[in-house]
C-alpha atoms as a PDB file:
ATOM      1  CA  UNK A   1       0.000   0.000   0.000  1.00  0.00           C
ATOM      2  CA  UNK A   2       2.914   2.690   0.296  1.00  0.00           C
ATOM      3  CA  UNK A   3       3.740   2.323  -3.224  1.00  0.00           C
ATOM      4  CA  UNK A   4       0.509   3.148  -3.925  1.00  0.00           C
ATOM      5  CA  UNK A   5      -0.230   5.982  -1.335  1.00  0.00           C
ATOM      6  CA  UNK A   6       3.662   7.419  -2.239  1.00  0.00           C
ATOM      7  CA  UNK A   7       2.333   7.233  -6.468  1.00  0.00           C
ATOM      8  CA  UNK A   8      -0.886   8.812  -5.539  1.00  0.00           C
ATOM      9  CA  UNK A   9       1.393  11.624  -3.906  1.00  0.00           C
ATOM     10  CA  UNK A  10       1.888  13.477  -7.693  1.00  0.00           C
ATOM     11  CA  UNK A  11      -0.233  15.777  -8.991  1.00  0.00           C
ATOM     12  CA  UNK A  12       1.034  14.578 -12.574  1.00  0.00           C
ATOM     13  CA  UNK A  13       0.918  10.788 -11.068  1.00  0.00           C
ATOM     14  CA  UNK A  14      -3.112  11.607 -11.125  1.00  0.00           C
ATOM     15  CA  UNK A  15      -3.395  13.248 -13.920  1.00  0.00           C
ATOM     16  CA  UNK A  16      -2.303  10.656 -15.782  1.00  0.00           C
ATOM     17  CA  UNK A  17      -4.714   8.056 -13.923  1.00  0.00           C
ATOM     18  CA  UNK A  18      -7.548  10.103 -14.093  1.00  0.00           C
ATOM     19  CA  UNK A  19      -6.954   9.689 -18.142  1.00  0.00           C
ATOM     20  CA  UNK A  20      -6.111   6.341 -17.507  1.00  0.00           C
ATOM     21  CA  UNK A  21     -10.068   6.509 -15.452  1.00  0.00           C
ATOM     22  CA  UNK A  22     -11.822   7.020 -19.012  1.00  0.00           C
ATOM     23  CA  UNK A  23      -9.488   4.996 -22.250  1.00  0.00           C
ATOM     24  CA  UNK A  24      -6.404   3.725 -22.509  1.00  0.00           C
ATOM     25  CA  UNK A  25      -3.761   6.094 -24.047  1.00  0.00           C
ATOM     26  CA  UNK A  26      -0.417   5.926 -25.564  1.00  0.00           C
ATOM     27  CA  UNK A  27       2.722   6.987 -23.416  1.00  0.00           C
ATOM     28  CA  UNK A  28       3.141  10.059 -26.167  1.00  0.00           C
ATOM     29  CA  UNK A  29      -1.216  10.925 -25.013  1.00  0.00           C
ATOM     30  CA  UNK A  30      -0.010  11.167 -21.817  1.00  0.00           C
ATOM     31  CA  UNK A  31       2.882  13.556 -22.258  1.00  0.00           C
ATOM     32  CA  UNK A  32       1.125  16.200 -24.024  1.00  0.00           C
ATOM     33  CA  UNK A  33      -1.249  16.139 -21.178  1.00  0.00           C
ATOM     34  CA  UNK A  34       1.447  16.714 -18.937  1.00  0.00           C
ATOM     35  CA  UNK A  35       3.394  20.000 -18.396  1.00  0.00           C
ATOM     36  CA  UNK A  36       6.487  18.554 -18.376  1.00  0.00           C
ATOM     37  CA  UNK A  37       9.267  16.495 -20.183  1.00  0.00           C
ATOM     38  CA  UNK A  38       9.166  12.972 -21.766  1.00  0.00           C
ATOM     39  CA  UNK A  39      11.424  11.705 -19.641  1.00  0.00           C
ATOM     40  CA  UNK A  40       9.668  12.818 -16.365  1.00  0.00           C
ATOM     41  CA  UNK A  41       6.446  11.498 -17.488  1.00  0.00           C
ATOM     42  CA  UNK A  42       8.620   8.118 -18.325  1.00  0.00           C
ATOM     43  CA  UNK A  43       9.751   8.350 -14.352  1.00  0.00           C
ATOM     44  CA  UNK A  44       5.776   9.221 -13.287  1.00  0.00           C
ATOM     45  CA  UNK A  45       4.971   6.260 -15.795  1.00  0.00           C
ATOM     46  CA  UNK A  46       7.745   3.716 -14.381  1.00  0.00           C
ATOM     47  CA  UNK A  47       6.631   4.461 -10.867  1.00  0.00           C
ATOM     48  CA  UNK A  48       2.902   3.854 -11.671  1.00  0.00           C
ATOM     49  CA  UNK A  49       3.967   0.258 -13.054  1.00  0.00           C
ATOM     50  CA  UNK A  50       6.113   0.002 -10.214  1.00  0.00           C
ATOM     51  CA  UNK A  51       3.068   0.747  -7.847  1.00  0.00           C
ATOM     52  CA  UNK A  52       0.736  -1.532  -9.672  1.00  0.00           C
ATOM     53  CA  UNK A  53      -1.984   1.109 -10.393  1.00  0.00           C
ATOM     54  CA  UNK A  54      -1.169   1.107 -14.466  1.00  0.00           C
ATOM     55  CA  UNK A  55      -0.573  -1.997 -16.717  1.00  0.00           C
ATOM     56  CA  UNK A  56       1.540  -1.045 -19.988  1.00  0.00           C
ATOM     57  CA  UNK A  57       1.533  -3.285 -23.665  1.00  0.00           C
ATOM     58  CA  UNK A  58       3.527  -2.550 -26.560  1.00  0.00           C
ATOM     59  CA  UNK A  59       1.384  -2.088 -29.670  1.00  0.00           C
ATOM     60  CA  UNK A  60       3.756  -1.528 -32.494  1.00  0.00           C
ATOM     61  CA  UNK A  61       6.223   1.409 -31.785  1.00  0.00           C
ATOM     62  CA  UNK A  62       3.844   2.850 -28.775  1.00  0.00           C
ATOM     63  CA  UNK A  63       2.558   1.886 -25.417  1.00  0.00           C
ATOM     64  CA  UNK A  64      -0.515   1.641 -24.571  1.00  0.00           C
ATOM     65  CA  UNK A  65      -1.230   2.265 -20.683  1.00  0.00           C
ATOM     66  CA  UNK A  66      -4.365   0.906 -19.156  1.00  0.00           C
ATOM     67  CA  UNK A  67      -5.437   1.959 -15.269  1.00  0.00           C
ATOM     68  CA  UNK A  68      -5.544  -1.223 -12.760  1.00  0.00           C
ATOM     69  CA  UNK A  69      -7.974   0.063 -10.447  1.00  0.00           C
ATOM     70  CA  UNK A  70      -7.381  -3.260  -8.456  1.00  0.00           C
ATOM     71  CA  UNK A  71      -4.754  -1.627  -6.834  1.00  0.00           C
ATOM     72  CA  UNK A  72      -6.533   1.332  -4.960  1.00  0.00           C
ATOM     73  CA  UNK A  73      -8.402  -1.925  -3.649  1.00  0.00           C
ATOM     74  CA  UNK A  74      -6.600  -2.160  -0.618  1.00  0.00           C
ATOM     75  CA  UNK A  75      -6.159   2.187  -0.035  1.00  0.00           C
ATOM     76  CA  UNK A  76      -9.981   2.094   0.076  1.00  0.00           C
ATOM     77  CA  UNK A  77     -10.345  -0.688   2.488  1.00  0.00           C
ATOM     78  CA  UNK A  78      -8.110   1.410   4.923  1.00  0.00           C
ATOM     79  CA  UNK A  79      -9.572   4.536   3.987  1.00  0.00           C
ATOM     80  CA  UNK A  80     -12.858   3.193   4.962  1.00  0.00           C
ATOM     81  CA  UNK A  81     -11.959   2.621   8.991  1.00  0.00           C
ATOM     82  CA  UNK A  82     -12.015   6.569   8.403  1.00  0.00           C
ATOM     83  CA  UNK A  83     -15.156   7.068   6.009  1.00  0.00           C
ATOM     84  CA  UNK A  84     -17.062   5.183   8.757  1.00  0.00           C
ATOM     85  CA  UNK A  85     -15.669   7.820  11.233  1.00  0.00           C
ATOM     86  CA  UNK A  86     -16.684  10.773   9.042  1.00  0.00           C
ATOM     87  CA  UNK A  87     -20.356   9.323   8.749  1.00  0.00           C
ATOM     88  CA  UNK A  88     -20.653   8.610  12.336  1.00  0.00           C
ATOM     89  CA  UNK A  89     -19.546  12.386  13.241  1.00  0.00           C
ATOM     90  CA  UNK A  90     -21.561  14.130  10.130  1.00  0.00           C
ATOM     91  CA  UNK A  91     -24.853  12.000  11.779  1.00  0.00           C
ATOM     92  CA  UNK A  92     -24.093  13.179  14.730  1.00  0.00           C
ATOM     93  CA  UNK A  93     -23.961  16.872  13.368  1.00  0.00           C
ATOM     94  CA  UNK A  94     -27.109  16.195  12.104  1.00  0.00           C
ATOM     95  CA  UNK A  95     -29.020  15.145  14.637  1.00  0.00           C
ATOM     96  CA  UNK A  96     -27.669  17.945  16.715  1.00  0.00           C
ATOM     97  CA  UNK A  97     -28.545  20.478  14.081  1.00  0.00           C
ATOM     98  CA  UNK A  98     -32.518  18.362  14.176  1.00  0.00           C
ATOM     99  CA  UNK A  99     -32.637  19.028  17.813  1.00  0.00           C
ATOM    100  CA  UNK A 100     -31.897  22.834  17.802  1.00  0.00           C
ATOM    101  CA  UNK A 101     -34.640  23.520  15.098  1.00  0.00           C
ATOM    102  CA  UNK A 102     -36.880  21.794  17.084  1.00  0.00           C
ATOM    103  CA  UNK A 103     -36.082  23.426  19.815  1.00  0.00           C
ATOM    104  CA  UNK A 104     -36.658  26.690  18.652  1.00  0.00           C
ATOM    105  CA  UNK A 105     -40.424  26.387  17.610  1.00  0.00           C
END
């Protein structure tokens, strides 16, 4: 999960998986997305692969990246220990914001 969570830490890392989210696309898509150099979208690209969050096949001279969203699998299992928190306080809000209208009629 760190390689994951330290991936997710780039902007540009996100980018390109939120273009990853709709189609596939060609390393060359996903640089002129990108505000920066071919070779530091290779690096962003290499340590996506490395993470497990993109899969990568050669189709004739390009590659073609495709998102694995099976990797976020395990972030939003421990992510949800504190989505479960959030609910419980924003129902508690809630209730507390019933009980003061109803108080003031």
């Amino acid at each position: 999960m760190d390689a994951v969570l330290h991936a997710l830490a780039d902007e540009s890392r996100r980018t390109v998986l939120e273009i990853l989210r709709d189609h596939p696309a060609s390393a060359g898509e996903l640089a002129e997305a990108l505000p920066i150099a071919r070779p530091g979208v290779s690096r962003h690209l290499r340590v996506l692969r490395e993470a497990g969050l993109v899969d990568v096949r050669q189709d004739a001279q390009r590659r073609i990246y495709t998102l694995r969203p099976e990797a976020l699998v395990e972030v939003d299992e421990w992510l949800g220990t504190y989505r479960l928190l959030w609910e419980n306080r924003l129902d508690a809000l809630h209730a507390a914001i019933a009980r003061g209208k109803k108080a003031r009629r």
